[in-house]
N, C-alpha and C. Protein backbone atom coordinates (compact mmCIF):
# COMPACT_ATOMS: atom_id res chain seq x y z
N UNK A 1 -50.50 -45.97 -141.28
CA UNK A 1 -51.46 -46.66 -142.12
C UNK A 1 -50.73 -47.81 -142.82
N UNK A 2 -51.67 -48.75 -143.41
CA UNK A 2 -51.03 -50.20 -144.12
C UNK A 2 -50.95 -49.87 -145.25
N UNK A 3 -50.56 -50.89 -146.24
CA UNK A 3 -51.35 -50.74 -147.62
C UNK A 3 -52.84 -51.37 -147.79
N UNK A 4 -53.39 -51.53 -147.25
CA UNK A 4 -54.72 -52.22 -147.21
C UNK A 4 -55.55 -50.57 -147.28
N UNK A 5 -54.80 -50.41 -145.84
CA UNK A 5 -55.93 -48.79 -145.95
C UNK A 5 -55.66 -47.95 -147.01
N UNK A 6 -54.23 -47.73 -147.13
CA UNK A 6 -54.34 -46.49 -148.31
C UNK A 6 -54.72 -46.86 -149.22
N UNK A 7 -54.97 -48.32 -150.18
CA UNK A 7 -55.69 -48.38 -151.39
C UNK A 7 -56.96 -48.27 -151.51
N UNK A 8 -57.39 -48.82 -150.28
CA UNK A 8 -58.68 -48.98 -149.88
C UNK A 8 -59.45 -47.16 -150.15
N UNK A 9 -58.32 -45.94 -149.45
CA UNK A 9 -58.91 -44.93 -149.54
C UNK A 9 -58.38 -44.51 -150.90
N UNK A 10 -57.45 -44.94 -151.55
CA UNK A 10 -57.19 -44.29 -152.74
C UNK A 10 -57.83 -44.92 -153.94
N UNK A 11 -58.79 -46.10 -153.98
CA UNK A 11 -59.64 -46.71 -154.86
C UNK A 11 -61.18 -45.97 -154.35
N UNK A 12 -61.33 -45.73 -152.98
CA UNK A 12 -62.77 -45.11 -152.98
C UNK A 12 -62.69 -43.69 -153.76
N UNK A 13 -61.63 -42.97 -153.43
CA UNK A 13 -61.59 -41.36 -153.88
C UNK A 13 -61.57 -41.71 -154.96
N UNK A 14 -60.88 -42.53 -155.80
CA UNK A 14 -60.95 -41.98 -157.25
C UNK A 14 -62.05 -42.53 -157.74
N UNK A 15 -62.86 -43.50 -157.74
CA UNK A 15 -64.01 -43.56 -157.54
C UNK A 15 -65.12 -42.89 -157.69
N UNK A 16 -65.32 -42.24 -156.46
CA UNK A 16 -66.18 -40.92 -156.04
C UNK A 16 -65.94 -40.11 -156.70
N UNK A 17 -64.31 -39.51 -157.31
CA UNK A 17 -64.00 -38.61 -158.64
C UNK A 17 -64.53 -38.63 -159.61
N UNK A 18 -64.03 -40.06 -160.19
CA UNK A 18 -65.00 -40.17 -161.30
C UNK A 18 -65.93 -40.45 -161.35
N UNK A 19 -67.07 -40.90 -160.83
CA UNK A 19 -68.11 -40.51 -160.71
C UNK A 19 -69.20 -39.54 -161.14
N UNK A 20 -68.61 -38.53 -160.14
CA UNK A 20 -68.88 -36.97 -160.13
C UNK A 20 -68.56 -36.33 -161.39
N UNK A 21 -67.80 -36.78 -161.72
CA UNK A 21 -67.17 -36.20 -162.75
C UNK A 21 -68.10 -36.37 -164.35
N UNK A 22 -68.15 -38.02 -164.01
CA UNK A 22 -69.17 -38.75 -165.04
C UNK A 22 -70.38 -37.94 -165.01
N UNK A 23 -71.12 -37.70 -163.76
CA UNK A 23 -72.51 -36.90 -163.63
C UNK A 23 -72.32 -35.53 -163.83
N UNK A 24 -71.66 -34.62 -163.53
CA UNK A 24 -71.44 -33.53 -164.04
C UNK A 24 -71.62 -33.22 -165.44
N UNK A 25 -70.63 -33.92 -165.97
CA UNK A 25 -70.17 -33.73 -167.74
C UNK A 25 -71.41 -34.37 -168.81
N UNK A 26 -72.05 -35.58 -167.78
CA UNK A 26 -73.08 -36.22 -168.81
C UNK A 26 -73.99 -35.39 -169.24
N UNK A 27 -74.19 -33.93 -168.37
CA UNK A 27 -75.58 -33.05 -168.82
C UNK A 27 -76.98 -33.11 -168.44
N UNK A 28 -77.21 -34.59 -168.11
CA UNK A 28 -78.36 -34.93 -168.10
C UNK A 28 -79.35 -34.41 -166.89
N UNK A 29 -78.64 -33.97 -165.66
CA UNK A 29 -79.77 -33.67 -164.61
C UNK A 29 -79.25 -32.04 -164.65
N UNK A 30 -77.68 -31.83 -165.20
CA UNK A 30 -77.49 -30.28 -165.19
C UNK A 30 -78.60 -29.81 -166.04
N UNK A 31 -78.83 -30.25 -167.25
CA UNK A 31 -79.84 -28.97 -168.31
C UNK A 31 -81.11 -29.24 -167.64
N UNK A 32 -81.28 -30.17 -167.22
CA UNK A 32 -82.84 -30.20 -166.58
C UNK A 32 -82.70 -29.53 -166.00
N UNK A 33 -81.87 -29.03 -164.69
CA UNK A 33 -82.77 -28.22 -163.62
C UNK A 33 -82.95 -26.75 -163.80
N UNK A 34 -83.89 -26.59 -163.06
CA UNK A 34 -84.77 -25.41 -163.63
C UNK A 34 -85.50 -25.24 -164.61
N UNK A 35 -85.54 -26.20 -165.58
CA UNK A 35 -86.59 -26.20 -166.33
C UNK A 35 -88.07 -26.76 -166.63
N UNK A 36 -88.33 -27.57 -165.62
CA UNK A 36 -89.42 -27.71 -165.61
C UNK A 36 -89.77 -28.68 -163.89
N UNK A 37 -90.89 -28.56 -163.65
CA UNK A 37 -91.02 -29.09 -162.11
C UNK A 37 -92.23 -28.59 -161.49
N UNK A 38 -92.41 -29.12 -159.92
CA UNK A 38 -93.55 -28.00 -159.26
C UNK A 38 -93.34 -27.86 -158.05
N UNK A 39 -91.84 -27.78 -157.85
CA UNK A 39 -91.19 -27.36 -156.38
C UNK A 39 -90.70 -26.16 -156.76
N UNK A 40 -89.46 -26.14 -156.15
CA UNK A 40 -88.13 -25.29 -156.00
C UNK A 40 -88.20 -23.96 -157.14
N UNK A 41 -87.96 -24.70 -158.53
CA UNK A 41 -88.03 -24.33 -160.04
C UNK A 41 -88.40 -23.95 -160.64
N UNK A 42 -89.84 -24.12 -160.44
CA UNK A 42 -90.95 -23.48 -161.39
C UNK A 42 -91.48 -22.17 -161.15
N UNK A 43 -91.44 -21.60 -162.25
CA UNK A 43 -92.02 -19.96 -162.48
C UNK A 43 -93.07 -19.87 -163.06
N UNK A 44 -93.65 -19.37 -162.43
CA UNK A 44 -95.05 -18.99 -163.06
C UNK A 44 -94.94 -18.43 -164.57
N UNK A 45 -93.88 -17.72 -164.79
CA UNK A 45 -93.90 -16.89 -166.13
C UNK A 45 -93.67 -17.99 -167.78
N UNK A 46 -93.23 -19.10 -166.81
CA UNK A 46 -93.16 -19.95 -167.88
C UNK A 46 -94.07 -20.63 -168.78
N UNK A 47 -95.25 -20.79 -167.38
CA UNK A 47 -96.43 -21.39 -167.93
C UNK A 47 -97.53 -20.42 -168.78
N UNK A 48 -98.20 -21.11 -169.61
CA UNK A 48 -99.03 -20.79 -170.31
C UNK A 48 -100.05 -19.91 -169.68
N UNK A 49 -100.69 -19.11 -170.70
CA UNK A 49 -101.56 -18.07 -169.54
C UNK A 49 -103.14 -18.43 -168.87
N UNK A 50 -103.61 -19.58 -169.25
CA UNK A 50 -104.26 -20.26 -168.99
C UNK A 50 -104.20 -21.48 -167.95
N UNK A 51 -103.08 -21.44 -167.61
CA UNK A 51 -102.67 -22.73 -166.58
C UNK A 51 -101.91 -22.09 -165.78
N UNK A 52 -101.87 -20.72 -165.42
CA UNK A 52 -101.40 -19.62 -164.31
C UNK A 52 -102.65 -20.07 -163.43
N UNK A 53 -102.34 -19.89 -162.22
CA UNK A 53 -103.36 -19.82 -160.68
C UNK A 53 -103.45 -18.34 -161.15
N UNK A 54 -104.95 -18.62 -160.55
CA UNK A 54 -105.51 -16.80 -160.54
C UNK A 54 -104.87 -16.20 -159.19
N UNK A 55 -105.03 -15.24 -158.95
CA UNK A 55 -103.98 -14.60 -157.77
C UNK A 55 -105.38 -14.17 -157.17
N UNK A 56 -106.69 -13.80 -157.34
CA UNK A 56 -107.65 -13.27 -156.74
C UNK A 56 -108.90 -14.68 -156.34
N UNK A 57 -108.48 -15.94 -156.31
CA UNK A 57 -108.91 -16.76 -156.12
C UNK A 57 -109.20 -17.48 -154.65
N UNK A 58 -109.75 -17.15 -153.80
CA UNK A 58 -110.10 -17.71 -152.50
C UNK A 58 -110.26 -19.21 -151.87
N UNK A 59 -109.47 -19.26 -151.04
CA UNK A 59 -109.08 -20.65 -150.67
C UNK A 59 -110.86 -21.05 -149.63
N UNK A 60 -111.10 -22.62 -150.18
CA UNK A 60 -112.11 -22.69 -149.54
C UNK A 60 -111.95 -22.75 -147.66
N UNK A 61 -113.31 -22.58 -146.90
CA UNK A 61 -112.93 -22.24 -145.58
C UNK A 61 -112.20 -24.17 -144.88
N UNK A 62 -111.57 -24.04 -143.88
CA UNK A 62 -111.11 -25.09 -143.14
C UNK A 62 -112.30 -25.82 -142.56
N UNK A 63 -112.23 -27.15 -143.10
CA UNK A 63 -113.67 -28.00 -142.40
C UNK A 63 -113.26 -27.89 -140.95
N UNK A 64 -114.53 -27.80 -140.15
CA UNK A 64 -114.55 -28.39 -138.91
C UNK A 64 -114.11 -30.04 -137.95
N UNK A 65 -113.54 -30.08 -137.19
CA UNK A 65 -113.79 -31.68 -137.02
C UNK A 65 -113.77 -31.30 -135.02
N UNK A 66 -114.65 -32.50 -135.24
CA UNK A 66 -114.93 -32.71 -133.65
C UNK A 66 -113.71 -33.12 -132.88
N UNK A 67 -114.06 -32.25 -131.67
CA UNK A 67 -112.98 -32.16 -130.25
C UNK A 67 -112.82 -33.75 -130.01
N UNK A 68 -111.35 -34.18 -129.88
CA UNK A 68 -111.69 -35.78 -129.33
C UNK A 68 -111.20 -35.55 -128.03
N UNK A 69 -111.75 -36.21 -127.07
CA UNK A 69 -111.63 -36.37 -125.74
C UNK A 69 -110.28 -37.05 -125.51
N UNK A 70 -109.67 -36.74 -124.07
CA UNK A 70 -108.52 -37.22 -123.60
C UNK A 70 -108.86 -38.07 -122.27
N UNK A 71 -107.78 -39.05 -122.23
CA UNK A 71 -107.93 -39.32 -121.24
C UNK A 71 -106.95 -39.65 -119.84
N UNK A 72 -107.80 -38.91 -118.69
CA UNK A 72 -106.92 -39.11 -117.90
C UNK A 72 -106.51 -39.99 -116.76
């Protein structure tokens, strides 16, 4: 290797270190997760008991849609 490359890789790594490092320690997306969302995260037990999905609630039926023709 030159010196071109090794600074080149020893300015990206430390870089990418600190970085990571910066996002880690800042807190800001660590205390968020899991606390609030409507993927991955969210628990039902969190929400209010009024804004729970009923569990005995029936999904309406699948509309129909017309066969489309192919062609050969």
């Amino acid at each position: 290797m030159n010196v071109i490359e090794t600074v080149t890789i020893l300015v990206t790594g430390g870089t990418a270190l600190i970085g990571a490092i910066d996002y880690l320690l800042s807190g800001g997306p660590l205390l968020q997760l899991g606390r609030h969302g409507t993927l991955w995260f969210e628990h039902l037990a969190d929400r209010p008991i009024d804004e729970c999905p009923s569990e005995d609630e029936i999904d309406l039926p699948i509309p129909r849609r017309p066969l489309r023709g192919r062609l050969d």
